[in-house]
N, C-alpha and C. Protein backbone atom coordinates (compact mmCIF):
# COMPACT_ATOMS: atom_id res chain seq x y z
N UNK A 1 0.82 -1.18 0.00
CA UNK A 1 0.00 0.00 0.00
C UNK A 1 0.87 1.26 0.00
N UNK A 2 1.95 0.83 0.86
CA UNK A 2 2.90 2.47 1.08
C UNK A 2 3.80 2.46 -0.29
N UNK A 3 4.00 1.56 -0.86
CA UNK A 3 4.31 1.80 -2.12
C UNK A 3 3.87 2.44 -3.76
N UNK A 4 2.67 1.56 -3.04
CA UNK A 4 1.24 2.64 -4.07
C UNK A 4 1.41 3.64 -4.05
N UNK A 5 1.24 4.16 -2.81
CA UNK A 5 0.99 5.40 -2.47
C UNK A 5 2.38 6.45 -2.94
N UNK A 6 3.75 5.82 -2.83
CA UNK A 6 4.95 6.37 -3.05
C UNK A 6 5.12 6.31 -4.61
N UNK A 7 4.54 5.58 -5.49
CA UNK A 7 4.23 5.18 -7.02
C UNK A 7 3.35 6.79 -7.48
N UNK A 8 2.44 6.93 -7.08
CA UNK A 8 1.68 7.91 -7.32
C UNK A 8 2.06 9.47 -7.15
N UNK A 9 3.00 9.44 -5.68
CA UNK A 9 3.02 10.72 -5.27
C UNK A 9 4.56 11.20 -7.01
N UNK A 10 4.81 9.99 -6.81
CA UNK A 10 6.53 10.42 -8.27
C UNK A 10 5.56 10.12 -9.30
N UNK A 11 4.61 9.40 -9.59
CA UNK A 11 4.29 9.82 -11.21
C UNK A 11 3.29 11.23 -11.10
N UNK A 12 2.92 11.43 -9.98
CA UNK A 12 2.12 12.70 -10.87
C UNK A 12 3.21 14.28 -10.18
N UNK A 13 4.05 13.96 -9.81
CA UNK A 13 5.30 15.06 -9.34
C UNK A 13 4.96 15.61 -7.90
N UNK A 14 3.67 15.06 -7.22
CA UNK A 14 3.13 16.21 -5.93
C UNK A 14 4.23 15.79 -4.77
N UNK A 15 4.45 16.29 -3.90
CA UNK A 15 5.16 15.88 -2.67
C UNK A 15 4.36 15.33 -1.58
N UNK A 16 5.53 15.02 -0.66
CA UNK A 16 4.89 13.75 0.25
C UNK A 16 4.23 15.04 1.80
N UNK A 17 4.24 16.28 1.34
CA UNK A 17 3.93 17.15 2.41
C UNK A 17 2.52 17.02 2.49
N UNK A 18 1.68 17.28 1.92
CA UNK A 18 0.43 17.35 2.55
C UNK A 18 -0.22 15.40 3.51
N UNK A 19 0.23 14.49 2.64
CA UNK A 19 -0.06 13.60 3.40
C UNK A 19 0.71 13.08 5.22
N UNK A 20 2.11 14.13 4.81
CA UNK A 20 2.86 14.03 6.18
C UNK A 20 1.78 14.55 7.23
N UNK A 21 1.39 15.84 6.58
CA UNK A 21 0.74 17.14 7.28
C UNK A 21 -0.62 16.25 7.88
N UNK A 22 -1.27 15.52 7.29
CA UNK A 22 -2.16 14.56 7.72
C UNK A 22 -2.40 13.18 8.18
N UNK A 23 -0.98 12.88 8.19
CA UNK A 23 -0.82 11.93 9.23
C UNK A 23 -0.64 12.31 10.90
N UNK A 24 0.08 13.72 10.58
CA UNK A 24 0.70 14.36 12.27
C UNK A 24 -0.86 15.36 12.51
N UNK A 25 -1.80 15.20 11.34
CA UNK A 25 -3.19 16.14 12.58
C UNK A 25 -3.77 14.67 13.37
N UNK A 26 -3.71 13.54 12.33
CA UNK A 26 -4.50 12.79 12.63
C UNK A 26 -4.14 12.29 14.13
N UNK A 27 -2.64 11.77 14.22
CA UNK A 27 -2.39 11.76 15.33
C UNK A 27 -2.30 12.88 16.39
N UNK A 28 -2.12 14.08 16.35
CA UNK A 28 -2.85 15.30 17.20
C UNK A 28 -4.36 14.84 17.71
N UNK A 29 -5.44 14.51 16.82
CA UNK A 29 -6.61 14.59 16.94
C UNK A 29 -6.96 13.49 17.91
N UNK A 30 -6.06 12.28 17.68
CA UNK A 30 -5.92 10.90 18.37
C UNK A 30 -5.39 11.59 19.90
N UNK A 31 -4.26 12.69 20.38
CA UNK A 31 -3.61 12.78 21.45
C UNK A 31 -4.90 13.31 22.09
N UNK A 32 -5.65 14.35 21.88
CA UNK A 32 -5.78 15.36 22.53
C UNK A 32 -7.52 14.62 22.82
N UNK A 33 -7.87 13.85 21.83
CA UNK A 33 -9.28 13.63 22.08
C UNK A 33 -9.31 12.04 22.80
N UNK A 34 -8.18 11.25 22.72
CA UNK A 34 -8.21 10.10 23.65
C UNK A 34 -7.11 9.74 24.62
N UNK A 35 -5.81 10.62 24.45
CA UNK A 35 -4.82 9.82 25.18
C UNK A 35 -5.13 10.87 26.55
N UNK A 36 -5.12 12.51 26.16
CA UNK A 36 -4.66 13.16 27.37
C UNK A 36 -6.38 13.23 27.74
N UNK A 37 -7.55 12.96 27.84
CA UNK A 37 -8.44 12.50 28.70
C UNK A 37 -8.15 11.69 29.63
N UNK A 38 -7.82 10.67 29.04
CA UNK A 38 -7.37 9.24 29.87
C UNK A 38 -6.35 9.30 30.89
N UNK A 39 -5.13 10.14 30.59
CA UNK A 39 -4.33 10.32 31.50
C UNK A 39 -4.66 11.64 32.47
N UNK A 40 -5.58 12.27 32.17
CA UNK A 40 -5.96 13.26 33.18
C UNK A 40 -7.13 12.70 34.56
N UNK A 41 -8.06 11.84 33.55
CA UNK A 41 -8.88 10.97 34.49
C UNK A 41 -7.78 10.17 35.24
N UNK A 42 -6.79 9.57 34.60
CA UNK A 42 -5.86 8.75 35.94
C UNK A 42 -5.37 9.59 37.30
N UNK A 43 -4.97 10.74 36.97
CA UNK A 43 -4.35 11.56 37.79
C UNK A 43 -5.26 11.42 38.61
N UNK A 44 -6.47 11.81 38.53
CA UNK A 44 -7.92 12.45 39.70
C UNK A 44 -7.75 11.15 40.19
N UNK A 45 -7.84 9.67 39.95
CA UNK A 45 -7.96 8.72 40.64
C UNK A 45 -6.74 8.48 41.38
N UNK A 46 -5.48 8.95 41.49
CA UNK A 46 -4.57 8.30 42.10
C UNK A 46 -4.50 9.61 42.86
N UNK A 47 -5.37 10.76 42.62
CA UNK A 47 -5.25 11.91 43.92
C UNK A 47 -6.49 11.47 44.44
N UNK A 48 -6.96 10.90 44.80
CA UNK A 48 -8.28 10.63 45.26
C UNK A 48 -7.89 9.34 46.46
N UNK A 49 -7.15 8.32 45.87
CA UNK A 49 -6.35 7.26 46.36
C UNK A 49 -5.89 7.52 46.96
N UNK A 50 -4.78 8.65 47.18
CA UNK A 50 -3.44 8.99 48.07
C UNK A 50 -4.18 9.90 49.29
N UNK A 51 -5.52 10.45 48.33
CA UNK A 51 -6.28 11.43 49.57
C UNK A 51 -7.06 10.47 50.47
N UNK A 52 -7.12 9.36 50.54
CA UNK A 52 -8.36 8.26 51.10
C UNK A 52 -8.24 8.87 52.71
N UNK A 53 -9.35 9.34 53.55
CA UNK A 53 -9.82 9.11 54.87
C UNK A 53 -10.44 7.95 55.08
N UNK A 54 -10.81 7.91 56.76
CA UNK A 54 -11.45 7.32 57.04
C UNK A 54 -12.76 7.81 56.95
N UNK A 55 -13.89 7.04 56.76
CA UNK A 55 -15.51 7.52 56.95
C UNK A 55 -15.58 7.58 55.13
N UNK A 56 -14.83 8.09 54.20
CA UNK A 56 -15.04 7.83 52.79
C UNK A 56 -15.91 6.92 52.33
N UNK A 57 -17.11 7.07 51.67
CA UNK A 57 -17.42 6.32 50.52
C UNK A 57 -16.79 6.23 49.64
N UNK A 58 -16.56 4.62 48.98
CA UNK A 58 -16.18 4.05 48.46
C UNK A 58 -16.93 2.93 47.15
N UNK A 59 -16.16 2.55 46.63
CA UNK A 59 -16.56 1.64 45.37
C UNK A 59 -15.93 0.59 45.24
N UNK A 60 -15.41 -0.67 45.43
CA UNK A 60 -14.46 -1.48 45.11
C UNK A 60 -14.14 -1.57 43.46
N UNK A 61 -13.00 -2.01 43.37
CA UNK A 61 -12.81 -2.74 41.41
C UNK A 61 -14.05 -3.78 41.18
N UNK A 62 -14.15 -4.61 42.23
CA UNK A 62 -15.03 -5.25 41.80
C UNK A 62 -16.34 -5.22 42.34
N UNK A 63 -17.12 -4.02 42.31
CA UNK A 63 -17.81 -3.53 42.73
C UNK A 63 -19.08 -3.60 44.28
N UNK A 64 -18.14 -3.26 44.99
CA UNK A 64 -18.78 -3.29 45.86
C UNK A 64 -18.69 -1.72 47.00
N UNK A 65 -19.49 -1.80 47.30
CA UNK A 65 -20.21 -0.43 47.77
C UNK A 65 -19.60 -0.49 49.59
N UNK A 66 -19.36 0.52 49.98
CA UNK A 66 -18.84 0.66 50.95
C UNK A 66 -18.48 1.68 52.00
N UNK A 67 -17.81 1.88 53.44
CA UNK A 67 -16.98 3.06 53.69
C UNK A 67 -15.87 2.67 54.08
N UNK A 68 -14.45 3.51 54.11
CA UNK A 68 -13.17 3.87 54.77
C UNK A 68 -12.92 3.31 55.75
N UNK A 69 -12.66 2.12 56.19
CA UNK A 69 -12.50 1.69 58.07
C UNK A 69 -10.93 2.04 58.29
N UNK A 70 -10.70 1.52 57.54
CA UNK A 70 -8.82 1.91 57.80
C UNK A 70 -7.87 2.10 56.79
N UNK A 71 -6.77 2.79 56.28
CA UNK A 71 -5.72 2.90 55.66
C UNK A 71 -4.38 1.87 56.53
N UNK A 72 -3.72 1.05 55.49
CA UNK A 72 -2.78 0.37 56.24
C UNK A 72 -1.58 1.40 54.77
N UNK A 73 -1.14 2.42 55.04
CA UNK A 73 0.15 2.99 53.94
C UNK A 73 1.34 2.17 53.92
N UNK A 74 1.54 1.17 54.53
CA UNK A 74 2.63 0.27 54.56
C UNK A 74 2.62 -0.21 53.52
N UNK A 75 1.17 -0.79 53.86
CA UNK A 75 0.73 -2.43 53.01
C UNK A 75 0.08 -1.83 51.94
N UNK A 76 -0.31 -0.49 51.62
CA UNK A 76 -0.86 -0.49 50.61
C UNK A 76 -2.19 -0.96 50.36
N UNK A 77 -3.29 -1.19 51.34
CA UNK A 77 -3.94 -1.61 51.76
C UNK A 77 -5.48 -1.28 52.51
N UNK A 78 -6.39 -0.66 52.16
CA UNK A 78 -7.46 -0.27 52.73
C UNK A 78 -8.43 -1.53 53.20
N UNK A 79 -9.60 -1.01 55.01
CA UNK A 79 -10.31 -2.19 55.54
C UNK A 79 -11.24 -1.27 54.82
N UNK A 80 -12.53 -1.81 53.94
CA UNK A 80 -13.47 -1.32 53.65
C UNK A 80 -14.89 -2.01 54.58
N UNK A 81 -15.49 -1.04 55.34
CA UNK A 81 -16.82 -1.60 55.76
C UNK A 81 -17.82 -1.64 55.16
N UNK A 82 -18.36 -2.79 54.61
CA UNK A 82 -19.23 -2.99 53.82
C UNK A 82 -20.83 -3.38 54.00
N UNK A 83 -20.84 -3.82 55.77
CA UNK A 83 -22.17 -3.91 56.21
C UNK A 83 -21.54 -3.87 58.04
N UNK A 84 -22.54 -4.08 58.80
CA UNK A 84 -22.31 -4.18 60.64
C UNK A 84 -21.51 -5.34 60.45
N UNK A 85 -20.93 -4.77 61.07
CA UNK A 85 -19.17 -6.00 61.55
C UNK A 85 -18.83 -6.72 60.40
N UNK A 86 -18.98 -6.44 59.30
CA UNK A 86 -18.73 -6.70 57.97
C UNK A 86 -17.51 -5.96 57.18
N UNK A 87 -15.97 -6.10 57.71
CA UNK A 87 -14.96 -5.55 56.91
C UNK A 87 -14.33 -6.16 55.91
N UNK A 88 -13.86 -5.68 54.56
CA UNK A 88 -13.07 -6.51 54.18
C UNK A 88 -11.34 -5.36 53.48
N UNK A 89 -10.36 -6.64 53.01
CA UNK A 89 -9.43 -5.59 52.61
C UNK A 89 -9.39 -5.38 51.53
N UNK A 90 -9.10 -4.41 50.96
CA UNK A 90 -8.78 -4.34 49.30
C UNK A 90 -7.70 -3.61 49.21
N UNK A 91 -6.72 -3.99 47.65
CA UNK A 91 -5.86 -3.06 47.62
C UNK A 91 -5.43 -1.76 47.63
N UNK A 92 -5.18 -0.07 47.86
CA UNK A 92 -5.64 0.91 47.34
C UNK A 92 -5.74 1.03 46.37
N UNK A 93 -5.01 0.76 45.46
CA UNK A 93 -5.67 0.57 43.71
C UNK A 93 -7.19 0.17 43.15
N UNK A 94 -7.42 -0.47 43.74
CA UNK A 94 -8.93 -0.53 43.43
C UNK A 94 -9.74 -0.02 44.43
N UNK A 95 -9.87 0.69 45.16
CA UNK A 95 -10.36 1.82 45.65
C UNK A 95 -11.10 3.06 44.76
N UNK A 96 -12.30 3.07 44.87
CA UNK A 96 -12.40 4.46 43.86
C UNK A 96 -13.57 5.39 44.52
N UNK A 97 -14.20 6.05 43.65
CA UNK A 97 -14.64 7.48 44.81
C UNK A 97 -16.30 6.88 44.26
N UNK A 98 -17.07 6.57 45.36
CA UNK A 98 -18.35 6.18 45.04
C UNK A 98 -19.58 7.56 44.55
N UNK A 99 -19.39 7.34 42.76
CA UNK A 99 -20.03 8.15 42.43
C UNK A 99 -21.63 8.36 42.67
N UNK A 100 -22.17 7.45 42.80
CA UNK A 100 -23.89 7.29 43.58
C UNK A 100 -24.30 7.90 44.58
N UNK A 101 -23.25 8.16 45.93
CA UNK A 101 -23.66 9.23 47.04
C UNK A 101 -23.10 10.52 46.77
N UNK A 102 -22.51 10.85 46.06
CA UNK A 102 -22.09 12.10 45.70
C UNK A 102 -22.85 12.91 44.83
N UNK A 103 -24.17 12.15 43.94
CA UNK A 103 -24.85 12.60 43.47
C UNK A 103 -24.32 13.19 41.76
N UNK A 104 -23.24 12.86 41.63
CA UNK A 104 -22.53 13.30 40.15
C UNK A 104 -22.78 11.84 39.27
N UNK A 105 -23.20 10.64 39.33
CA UNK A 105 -23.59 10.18 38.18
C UNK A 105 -23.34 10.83 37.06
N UNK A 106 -23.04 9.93 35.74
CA UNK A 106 -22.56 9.96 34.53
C UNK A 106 -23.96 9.46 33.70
């Protein structure tokens, strides 16, 4: 195909600038509309993570609904209370900010 394409641009004399010029928007259009979303949403989650209290609502990865019982920063490690005398641990990585009591739903 890239030969085609290099066949064409020398028989009809045009240069390889305007298709450069539209390969580097396309990837612009690719940075700005999917990569730096994605990495800006990461940031908020790993400031959200590092911010964890106790009493926080919570969300597990694998979804389960919850609050804050304890931070272990050693272990890397949050007790999430999930019902009366019902704790469990999860990693802080899957920790996330329970969007349902906050009322911001998507």
């Amino acid at each position: 195909m890239f030969n085609s394409i290099l066949l064409q641009a020398a028989q009809g004399g045009q240069s390889m600038m305007p298709m450069l010029l539209m390969m580097v928007a396309i990837f612009a259009i690719m940075y700005f509309f999917m990569i730096r979303p994605q990495q800006k949403q990461r940031k908020e989650i790993q400031k959200f993570q590092n911010e964890l209290q106790e009493g926080t609502k919570v969300v597990t990865g694998g979804g389960i609904y919850g609050t804050v019982h304890k931070i272990d920063i050693q272990n890397g490690t949050v007790e999430v209370k999930i019902a009366k005398d019902v704790i469990i641990t999860v990693d802080k990585g899957y920790v996330f900010k329970d969007m349902a009591s906050t009322g911001l739903q998507k």
